[in-house]
N, C-alpha and C. Protein backbone atom coordinates (compact mmCIF):
# COMPACT_ATOMS: atom_id res chain seq x y z
N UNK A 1 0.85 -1.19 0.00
CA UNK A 1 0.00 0.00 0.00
C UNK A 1 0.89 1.25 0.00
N UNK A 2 0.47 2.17 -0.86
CA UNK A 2 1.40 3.57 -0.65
C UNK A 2 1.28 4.26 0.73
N UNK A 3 2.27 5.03 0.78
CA UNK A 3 2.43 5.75 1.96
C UNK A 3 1.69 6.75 2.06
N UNK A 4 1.09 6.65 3.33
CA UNK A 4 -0.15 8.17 3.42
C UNK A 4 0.64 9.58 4.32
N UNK A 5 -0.12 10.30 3.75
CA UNK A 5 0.56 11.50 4.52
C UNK A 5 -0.61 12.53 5.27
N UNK A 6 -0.47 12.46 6.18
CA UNK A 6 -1.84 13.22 7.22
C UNK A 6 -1.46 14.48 7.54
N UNK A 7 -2.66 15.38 7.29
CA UNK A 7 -2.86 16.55 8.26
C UNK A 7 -3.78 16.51 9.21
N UNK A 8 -3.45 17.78 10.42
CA UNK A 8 -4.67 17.45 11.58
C UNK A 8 -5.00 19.20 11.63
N UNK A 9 -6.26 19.50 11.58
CA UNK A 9 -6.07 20.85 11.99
C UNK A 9 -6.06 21.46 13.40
N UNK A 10 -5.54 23.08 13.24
CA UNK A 10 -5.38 23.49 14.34
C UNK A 10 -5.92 23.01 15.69
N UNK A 11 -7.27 23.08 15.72
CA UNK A 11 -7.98 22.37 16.90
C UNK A 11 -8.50 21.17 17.13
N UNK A 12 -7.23 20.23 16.06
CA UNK A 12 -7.51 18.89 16.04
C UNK A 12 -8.54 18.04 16.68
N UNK A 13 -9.55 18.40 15.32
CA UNK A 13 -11.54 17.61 14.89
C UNK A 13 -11.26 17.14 13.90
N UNK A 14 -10.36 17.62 13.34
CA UNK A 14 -10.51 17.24 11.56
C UNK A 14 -9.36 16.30 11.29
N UNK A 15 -9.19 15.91 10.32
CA UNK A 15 -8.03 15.05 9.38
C UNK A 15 -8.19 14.86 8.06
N UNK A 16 -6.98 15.24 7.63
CA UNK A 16 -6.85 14.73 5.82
C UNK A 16 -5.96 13.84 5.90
N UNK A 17 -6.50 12.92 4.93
CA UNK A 17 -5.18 11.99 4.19
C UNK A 17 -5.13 11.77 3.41
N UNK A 18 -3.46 12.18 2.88
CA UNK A 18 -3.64 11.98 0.68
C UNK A 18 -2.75 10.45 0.84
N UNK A 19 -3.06 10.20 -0.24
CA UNK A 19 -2.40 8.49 -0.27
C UNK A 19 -2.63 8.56 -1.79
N UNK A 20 -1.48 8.16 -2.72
CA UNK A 20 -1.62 7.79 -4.19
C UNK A 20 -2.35 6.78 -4.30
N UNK A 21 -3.38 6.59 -5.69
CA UNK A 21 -3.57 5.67 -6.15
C UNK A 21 -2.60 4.84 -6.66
N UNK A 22 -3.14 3.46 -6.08
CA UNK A 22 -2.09 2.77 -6.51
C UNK A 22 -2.37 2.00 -7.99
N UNK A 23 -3.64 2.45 -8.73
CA UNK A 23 -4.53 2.26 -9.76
C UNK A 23 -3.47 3.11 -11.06
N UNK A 24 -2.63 4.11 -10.33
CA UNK A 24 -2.46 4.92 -11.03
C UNK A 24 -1.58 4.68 -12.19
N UNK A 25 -1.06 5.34 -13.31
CA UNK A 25 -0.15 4.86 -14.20
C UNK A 25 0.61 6.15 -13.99
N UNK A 26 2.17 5.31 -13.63
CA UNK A 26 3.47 6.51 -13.20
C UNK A 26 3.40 7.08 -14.59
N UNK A 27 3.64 8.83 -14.63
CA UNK A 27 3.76 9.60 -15.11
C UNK A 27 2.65 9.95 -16.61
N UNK A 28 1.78 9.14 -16.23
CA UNK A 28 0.72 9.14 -17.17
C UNK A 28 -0.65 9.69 -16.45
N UNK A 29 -1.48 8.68 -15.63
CA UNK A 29 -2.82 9.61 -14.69
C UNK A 29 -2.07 8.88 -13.51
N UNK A 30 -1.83 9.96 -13.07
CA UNK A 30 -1.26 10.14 -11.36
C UNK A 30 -2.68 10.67 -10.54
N UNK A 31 -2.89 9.87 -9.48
CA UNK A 31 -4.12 10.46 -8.94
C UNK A 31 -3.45 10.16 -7.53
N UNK A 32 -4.51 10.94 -6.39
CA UNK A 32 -4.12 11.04 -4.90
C UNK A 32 -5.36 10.42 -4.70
N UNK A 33 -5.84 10.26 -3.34
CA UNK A 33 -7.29 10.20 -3.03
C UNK A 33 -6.73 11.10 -1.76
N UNK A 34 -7.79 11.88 -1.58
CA UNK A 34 -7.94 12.66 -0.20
C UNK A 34 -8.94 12.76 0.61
N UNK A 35 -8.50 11.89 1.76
CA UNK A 35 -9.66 11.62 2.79
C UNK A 35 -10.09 12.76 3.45
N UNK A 36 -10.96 12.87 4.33
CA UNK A 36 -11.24 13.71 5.17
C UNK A 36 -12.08 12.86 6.23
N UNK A 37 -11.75 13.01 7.60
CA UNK A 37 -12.31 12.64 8.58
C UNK A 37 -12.48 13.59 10.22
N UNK A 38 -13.38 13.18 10.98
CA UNK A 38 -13.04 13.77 12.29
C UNK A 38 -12.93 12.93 13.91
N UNK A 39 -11.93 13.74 14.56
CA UNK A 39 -11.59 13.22 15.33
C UNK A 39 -12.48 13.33 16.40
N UNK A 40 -12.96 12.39 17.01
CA UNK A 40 -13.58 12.42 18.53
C UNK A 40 -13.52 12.06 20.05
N UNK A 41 -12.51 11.04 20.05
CA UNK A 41 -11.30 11.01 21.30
C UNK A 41 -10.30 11.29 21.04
N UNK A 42 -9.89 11.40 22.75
CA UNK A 42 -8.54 11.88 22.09
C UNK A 42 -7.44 11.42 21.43
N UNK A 43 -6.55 12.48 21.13
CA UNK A 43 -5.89 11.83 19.86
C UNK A 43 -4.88 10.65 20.24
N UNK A 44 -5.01 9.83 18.95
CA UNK A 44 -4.41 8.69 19.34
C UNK A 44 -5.09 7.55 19.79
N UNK A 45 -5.99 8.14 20.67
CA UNK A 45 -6.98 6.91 21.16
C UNK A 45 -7.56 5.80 20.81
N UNK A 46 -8.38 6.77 19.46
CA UNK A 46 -9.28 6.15 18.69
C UNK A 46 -9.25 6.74 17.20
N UNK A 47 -8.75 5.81 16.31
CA UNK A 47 -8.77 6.42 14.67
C UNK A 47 -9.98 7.15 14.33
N UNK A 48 -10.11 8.34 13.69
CA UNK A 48 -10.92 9.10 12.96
C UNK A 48 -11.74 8.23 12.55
N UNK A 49 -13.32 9.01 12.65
CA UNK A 49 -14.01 8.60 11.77
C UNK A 49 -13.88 9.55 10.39
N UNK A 50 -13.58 8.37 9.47
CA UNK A 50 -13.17 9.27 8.02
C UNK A 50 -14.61 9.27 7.17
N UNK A 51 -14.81 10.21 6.77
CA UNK A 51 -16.59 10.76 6.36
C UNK A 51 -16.49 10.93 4.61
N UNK A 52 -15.59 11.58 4.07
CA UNK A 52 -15.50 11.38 2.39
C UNK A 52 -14.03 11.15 1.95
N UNK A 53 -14.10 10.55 0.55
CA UNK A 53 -12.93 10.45 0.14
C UNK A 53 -13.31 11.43 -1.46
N UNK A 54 -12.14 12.04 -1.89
CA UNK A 54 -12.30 12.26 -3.44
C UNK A 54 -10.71 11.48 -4.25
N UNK A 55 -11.03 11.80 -5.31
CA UNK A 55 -9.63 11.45 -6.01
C UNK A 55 -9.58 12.69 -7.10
N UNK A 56 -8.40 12.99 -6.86
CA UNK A 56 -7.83 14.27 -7.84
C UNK A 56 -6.50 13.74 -8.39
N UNK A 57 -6.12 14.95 -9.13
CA UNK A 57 -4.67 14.57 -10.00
C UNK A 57 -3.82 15.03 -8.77
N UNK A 58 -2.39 14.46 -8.99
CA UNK A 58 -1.31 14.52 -8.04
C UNK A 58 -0.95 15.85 -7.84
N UNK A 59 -0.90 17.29 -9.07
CA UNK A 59 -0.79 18.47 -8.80
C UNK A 59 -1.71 18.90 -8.10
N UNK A 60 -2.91 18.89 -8.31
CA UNK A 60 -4.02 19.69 -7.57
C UNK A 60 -3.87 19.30 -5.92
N UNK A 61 -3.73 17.88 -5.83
CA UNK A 61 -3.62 16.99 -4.53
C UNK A 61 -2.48 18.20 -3.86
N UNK A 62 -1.43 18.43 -4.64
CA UNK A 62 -0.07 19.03 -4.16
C UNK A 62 -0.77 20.49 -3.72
N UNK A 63 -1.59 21.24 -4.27
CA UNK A 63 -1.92 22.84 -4.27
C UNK A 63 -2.93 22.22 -2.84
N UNK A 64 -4.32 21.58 -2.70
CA UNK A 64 -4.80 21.71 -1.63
C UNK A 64 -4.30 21.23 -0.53
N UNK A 65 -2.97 20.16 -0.36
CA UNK A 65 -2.05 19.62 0.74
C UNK A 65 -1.26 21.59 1.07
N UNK A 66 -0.75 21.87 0.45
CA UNK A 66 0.14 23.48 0.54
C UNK A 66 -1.09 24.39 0.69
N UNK A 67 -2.42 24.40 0.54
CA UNK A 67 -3.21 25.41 1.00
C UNK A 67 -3.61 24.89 2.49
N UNK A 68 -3.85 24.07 2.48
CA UNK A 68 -4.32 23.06 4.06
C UNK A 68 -2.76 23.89 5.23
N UNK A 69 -1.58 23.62 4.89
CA UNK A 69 -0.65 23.87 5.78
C UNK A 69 -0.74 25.44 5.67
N UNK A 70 -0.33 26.12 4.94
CA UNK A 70 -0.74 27.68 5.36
C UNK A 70 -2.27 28.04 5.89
N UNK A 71 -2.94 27.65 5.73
CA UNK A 71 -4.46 27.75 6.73
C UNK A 71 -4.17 27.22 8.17
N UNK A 72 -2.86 26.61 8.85
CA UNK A 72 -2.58 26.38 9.88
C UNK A 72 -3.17 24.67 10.61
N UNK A 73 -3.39 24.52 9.12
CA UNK A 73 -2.89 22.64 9.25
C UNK A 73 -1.43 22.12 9.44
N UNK A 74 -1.18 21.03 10.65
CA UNK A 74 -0.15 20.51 10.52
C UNK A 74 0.46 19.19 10.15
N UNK A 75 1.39 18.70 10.22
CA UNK A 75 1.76 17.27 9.43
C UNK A 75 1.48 16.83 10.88
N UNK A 76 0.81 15.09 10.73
CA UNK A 76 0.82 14.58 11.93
C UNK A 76 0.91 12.94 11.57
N UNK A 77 1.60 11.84 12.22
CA UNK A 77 1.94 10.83 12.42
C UNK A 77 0.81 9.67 12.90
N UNK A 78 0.15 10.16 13.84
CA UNK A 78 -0.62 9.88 15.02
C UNK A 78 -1.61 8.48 14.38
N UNK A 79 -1.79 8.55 12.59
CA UNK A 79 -2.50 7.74 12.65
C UNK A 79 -2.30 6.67 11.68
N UNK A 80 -0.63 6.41 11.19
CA UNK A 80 0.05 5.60 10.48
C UNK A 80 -0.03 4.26 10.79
């Protein structure tokens, strides 16, 4: 399985996770899927309930992962 990469926001409720398709064809349709879920114990406790997924191309994936961190999302581990 590819490697996922999580954000949590500031008042960690929320979570994203982009993870490549692994459907995808290298350097031909590159796609991400990007989860979104929320957190309701505390962290660590209990994995997110994750509520939608989409799939986009790997650039766009790249612009809303870099808009997510300047909106004061951070990288987080917690649920690898």
């Amino acid at each position: 399985m590819a490697k996922s990469y999580w954000l949590i926001n500031s008042n960690s409720s929320e979570v994203k996770r982009f993870i490549k398709n692994d459907k995808s064809i290298e350097g031909v349709f590159e796609y991400m899927f990007i989860d979104s879920g929320k957190i309701f114990s505390l962290l660590g406790k209990e994995p997110p309930l994750m509520t939608t997924t989409i799939s986009v191309e790997i650039e766009l994936a790249r612009e809303i992962y870099e808009r997510l961190i300047s909106q004061g999302w951070r990288r987080t581990n917690l649920f690898d």
